[in-house]
C-alpha atoms as a PDB file:
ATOM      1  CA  UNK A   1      -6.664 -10.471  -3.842  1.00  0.00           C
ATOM      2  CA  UNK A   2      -8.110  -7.185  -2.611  1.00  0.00           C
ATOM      3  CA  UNK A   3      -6.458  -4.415  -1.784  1.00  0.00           C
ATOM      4  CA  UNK A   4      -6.867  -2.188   1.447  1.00  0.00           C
ATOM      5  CA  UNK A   5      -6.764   0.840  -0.251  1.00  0.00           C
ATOM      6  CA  UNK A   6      -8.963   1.532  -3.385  1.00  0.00           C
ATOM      7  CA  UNK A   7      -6.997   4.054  -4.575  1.00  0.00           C
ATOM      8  CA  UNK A   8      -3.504   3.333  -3.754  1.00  0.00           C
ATOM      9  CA  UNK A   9      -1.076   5.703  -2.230  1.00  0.00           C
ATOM     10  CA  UNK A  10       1.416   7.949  -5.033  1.00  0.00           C
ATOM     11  CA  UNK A  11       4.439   9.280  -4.636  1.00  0.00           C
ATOM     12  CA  UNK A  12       6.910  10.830  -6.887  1.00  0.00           C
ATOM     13  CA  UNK A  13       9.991  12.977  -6.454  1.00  0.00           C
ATOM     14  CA  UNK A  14      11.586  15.355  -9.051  1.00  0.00           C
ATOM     15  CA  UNK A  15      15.306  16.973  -8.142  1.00  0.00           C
ATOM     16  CA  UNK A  16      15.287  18.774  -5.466  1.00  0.00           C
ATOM     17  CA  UNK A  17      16.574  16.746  -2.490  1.00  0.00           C
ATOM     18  CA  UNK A  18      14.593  14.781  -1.196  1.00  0.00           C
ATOM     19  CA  UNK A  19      11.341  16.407  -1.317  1.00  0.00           C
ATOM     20  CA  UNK A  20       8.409  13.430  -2.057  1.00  0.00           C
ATOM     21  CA  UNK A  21       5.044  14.402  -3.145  1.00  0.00           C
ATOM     22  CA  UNK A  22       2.700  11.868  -2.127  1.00  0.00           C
ATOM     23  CA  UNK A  23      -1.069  12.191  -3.391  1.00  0.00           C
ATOM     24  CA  UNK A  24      -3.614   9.574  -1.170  1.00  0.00           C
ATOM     25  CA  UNK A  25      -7.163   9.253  -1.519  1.00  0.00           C
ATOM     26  CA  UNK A  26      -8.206  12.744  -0.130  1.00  0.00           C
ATOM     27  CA  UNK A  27      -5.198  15.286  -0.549  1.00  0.00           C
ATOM     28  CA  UNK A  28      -1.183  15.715  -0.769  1.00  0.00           C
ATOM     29  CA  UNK A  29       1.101  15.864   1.951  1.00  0.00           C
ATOM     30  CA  UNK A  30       4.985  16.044   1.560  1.00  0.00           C
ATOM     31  CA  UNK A  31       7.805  13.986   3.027  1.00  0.00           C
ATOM     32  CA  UNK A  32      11.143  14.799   3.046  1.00  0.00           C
ATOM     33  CA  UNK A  33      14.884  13.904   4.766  1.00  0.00           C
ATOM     34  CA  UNK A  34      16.080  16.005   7.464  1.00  0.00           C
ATOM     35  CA  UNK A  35      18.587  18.674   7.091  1.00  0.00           C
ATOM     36  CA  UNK A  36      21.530  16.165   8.513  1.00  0.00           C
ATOM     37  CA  UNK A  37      20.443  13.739   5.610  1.00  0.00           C
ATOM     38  CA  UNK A  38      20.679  16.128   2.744  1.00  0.00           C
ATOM     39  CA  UNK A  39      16.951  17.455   2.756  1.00  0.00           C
ATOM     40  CA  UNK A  40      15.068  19.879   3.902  1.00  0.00           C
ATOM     41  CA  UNK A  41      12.661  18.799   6.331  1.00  0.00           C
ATOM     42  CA  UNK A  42       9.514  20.011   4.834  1.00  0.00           C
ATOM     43  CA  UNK A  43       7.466  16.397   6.041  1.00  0.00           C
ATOM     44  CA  UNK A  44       7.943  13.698   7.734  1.00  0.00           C
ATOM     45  CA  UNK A  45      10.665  11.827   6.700  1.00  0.00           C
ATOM     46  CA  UNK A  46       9.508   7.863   6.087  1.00  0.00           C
ATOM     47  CA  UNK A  47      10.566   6.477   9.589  1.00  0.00           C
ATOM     48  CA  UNK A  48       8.569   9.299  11.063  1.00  0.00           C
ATOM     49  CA  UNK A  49       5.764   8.782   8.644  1.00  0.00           C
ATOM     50  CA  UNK A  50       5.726   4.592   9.581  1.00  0.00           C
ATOM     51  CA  UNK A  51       5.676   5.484  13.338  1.00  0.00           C
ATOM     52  CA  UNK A  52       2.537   7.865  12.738  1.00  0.00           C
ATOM     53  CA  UNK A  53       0.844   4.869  11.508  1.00  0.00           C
ATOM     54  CA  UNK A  54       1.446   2.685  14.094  1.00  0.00           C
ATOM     55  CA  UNK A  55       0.651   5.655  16.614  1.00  0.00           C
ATOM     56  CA  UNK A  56      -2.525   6.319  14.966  1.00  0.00           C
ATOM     57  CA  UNK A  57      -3.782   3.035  14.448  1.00  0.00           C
ATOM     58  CA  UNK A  58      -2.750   2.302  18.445  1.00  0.00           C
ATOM     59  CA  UNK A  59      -5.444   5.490  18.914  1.00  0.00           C
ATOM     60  CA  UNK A  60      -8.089   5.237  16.442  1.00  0.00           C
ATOM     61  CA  UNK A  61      -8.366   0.895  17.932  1.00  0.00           C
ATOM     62  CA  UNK A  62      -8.068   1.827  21.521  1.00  0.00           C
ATOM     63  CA  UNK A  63     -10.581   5.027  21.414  1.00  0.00           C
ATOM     64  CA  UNK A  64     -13.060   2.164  19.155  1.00  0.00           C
ATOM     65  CA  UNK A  65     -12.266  -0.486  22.157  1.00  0.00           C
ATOM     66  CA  UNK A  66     -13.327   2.190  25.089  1.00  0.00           C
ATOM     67  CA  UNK A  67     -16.260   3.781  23.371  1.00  0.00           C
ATOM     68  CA  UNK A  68     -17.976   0.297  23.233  1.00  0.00           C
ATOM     69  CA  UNK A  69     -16.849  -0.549  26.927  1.00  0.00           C
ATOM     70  CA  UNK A  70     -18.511   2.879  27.942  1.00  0.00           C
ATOM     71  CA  UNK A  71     -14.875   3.462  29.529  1.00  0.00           C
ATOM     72  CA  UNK A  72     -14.931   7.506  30.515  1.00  0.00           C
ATOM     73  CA  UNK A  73     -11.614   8.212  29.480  1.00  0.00           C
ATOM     74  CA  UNK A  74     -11.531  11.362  28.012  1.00  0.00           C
ATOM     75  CA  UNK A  75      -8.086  11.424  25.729  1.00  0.00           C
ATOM     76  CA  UNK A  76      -5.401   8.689  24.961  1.00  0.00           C
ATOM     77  CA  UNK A  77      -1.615   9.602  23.631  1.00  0.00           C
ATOM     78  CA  UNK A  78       0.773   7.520  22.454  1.00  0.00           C
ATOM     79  CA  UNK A  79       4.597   8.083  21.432  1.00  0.00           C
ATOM     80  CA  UNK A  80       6.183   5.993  19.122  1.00  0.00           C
ATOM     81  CA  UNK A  81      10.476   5.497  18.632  1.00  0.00           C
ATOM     82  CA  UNK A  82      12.197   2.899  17.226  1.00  0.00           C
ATOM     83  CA  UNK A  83      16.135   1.720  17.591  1.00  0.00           C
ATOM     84  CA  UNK A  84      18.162  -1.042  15.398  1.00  0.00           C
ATOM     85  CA  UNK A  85      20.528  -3.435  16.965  1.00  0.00           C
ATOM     86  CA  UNK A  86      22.942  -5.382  14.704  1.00  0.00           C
ATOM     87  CA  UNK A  87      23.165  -9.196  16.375  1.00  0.00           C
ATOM     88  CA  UNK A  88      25.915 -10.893  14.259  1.00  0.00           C
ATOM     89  CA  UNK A  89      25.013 -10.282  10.854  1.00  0.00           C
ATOM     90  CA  UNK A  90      21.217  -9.549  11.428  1.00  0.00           C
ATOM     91  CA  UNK A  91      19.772  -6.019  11.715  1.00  0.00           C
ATOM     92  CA  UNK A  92      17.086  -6.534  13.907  1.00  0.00           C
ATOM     93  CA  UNK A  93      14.497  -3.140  14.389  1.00  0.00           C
ATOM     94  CA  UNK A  94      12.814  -2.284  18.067  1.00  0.00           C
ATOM     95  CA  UNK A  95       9.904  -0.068  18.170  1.00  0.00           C
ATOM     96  CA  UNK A  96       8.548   1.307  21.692  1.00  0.00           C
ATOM     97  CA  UNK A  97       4.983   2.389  21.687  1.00  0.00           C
ATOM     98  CA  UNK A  98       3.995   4.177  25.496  1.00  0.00           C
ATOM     99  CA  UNK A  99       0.569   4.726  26.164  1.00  0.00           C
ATOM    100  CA  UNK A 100      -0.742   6.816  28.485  1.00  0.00           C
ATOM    101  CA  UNK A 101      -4.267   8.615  29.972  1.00  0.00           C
ATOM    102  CA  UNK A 102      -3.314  12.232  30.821  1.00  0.00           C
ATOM    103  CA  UNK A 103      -6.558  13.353  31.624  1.00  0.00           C
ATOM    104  CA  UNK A 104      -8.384   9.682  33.553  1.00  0.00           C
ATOM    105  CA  UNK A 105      -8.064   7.269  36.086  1.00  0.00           C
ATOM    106  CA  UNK A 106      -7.364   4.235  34.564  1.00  0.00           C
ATOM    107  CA  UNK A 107      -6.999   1.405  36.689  1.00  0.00           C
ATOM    108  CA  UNK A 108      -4.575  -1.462  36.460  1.00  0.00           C
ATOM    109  CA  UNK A 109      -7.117  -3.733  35.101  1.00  0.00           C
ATOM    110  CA  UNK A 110      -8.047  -1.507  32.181  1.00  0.00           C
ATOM    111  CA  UNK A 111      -4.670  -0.551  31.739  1.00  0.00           C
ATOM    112  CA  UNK A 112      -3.686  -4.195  30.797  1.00  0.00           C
ATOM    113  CA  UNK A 113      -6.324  -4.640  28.723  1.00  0.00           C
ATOM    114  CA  UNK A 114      -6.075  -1.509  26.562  1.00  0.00           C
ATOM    115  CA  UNK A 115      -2.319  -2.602  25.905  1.00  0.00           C
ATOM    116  CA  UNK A 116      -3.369  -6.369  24.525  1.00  0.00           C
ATOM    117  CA  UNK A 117      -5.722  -4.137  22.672  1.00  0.00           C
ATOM    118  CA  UNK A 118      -2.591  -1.743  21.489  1.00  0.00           C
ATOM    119  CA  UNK A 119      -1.006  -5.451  20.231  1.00  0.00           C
ATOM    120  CA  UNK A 120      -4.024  -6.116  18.240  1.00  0.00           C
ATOM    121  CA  UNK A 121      -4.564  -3.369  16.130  1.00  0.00           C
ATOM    122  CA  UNK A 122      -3.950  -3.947  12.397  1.00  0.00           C
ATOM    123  CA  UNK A 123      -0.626  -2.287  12.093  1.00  0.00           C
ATOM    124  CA  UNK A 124       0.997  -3.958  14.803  1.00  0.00           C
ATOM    125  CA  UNK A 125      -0.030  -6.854  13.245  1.00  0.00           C
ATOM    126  CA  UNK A 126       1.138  -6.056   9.873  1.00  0.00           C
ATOM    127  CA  UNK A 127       4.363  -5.027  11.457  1.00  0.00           C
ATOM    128  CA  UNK A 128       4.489  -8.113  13.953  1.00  0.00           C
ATOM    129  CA  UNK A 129       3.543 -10.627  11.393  1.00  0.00           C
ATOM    130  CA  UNK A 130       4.536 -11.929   7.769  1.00  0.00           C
ATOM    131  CA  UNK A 131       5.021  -8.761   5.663  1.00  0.00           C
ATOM    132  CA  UNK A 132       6.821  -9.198   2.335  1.00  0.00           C
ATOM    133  CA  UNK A 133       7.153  -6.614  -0.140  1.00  0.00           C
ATOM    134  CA  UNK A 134       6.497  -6.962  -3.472  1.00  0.00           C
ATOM    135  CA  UNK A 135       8.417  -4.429  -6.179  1.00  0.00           C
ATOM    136  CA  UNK A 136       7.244  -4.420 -10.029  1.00  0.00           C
ATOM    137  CA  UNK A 137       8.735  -1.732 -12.156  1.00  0.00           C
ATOM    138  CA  UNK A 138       7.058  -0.703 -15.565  1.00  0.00           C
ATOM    139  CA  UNK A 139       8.552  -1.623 -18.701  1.00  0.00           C
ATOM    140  CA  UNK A 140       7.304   0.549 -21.923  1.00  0.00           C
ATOM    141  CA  UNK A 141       9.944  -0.540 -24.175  1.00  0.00           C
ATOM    142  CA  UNK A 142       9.236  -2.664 -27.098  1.00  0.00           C
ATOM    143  CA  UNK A 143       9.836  -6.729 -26.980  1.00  0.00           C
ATOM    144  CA  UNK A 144       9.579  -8.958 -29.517  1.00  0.00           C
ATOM    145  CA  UNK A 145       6.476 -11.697 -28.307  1.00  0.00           C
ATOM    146  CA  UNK A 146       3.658 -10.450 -28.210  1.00  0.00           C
ATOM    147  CA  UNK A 147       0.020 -11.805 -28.267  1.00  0.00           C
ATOM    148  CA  UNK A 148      -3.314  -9.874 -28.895  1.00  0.00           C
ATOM    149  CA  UNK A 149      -6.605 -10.577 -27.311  1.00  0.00           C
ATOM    150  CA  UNK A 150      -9.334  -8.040 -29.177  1.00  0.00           C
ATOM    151  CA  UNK A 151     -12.863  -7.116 -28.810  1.00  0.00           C
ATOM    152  CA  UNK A 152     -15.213  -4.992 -31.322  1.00  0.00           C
ATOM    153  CA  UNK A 153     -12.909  -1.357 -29.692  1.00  0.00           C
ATOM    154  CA  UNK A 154      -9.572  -2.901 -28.551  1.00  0.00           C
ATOM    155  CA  UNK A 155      -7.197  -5.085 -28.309  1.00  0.00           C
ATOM    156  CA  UNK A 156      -5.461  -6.220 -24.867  1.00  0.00           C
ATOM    157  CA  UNK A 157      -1.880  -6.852 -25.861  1.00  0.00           C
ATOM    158  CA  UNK A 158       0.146  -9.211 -23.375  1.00  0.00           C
ATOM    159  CA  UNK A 159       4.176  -9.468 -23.510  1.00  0.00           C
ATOM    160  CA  UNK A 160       4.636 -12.726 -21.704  1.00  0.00           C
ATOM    161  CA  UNK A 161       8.314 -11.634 -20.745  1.00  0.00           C
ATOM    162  CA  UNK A 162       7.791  -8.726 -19.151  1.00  0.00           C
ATOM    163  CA  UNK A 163       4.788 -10.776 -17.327  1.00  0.00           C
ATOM    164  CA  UNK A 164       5.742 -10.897 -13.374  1.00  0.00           C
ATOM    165  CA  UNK A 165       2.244 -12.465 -11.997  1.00  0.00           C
ATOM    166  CA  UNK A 166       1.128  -9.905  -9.542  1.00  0.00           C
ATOM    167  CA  UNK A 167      -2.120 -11.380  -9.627  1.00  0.00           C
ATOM    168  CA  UNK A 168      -4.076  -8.028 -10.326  1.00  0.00           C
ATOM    169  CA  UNK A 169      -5.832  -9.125 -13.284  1.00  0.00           C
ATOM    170  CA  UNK A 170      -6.898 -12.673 -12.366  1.00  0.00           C
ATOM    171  CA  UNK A 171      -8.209 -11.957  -8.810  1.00  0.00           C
ATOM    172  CA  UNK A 172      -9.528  -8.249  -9.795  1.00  0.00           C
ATOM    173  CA  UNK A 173     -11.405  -9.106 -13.535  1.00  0.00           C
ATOM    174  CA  UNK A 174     -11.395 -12.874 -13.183  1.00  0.00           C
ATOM    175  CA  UNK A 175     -14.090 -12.980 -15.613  1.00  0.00           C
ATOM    176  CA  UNK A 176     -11.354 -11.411 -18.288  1.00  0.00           C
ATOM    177  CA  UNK A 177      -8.680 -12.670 -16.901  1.00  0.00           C
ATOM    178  CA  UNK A 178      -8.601 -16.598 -16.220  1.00  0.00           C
ATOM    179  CA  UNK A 179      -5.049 -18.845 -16.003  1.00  0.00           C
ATOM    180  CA  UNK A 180      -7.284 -21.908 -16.453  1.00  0.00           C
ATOM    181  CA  UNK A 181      -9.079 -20.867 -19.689  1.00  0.00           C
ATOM    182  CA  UNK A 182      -7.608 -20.925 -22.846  1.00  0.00           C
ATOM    183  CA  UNK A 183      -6.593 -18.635 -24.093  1.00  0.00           C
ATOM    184  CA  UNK A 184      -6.622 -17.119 -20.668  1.00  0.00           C
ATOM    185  CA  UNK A 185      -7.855 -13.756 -21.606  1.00  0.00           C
ATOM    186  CA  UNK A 186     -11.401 -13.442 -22.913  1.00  0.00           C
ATOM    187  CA  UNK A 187     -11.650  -9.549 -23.974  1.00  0.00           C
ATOM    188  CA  UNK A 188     -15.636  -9.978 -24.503  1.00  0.00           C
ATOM    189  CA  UNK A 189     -15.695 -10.559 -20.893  1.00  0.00           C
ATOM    190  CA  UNK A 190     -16.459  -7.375 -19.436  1.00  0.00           C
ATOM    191  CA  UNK A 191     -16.883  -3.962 -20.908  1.00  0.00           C
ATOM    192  CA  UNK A 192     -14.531  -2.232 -22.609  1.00  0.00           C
ATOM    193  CA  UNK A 193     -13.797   0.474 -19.893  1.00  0.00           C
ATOM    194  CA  UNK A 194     -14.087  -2.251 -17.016  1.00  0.00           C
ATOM    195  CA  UNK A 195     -11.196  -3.784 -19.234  1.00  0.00           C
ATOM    196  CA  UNK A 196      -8.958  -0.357 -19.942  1.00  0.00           C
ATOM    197  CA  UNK A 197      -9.437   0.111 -16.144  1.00  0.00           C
ATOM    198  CA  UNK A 198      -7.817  -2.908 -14.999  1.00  0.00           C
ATOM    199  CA  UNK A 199      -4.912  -3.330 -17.729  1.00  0.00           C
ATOM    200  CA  UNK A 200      -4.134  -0.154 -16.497  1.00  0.00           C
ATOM    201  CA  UNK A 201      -3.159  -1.374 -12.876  1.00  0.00           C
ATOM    202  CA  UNK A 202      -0.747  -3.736 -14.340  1.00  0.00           C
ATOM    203  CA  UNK A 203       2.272  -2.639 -12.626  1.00  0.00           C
ATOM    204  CA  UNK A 204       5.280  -4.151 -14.931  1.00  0.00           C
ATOM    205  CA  UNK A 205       3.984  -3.151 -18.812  1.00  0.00           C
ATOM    206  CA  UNK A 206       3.116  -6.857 -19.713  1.00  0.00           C
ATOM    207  CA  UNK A 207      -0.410  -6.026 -20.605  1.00  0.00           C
ATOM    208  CA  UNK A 208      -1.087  -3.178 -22.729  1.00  0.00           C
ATOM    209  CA  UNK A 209      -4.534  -1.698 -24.806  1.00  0.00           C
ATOM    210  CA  UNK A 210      -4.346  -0.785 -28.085  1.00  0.00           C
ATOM    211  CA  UNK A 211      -7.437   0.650 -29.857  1.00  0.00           C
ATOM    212  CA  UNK A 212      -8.952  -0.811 -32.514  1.00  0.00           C
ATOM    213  CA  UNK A 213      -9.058   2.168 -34.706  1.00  0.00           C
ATOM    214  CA  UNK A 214      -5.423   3.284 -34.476  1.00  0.00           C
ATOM    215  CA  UNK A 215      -4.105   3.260 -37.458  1.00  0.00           C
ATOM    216  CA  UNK A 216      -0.706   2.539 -36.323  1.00  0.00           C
ATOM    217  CA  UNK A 217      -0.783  -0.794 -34.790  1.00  0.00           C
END
């Protein structure tokens, strides 16, 4: 399992309605509801901020796709909407994505092609295709299994309960972290910080480091 994003996206929200904070790789932007919701409309609010990924995707794909047909079109825009319809007891969500050339002659031809293009970029397909969503929520409090792993500077402590197999560890330190070996974490297989690093992105509390030289352990 690899992830898309190296350093995954952040967000947190304190009490002022509904103001996010979310940190990515290179800055901070804010999202927020809009005033007929409660908030403020200081960002985008998330629909807004899930159509502006499927409108820039459509754009950065489509200006890739006519720079290597040496197309001369000059500019591309795109709007993006979506609507829900309730059939029966299903909620089913439309989203509209119009492309157009404002400044070009495009003819029919490359029009068709450019919007089988549009279908095939990576967040239509995300959106078009088999998306679940995984939630974890992390656990600090204190549980009464508990089994210790330890290396010459610390000790890799795992609560099997709280344990909700992600997968992080085993497909991101395999060489640490192996379901066939037993026991099935090896903390002399990697360095110490290589370890800290990765117990770290455990996302429900089950693994935990505790150094060596803490008195209180």
């Amino acid at each position: 399992m690899q992830y898309k994003l190296e350093k995954p996206v952040h967000g947190t929200i304190g009490t002022k309605k509904y103001q996010c904070n979310i940190e990515w790789r290179n800055g901070k932007f804010i999202a927020d509801e809009p005033v007929k919701s409660g908030g403020e409309d200081t960002g985008p609010d998330p629909f807004t901020l899930l159509l502006s990924s499927l409108a820039s995707c459509t754009l950065v794909t489509l200006r890739m796709y006519i720079e290597r047909k040496g197309w001369d079109i000059p500019s591309i825009a795109v709007n993006t909407n979506l609507f829900q319809s309730k059939q029966g007891e299903e909620l089913l969500t439309f989203i509209d994505r119009d492309i157009s050339f404002p400044d070009a002659e495009v003819s029919a031809e490359q029009k068709n092609r450019l919007a089988e293009i549009a279908q095939a970029c990576p967040v239509s397909k995300i959106l078009e295709g088999n998306t679940k969503v995984r939630t974890y929520v992390y656990h600090e409090e204190e549980v009464d299994k508990k089994i210790k792993y330890a290396n010459d500077d610390i000790t890799v402590v795992w609560k099997p309960e709280l344990c909700k197999h992600s997968g992080r560890c085993v497909t991101q330190l395999p060489q640490v972290f192996d379901l066939k070996a037993h026991p099935w974490i090896n903390a002399k297989g990697a360095d110490t910080q290589t370890i800290i690093e990765q117990v770290n992105k455990c996302p429900t509390g089950a693994l935990s480091i505790k150094n060596n030289n803490d008195p209180v352990f």
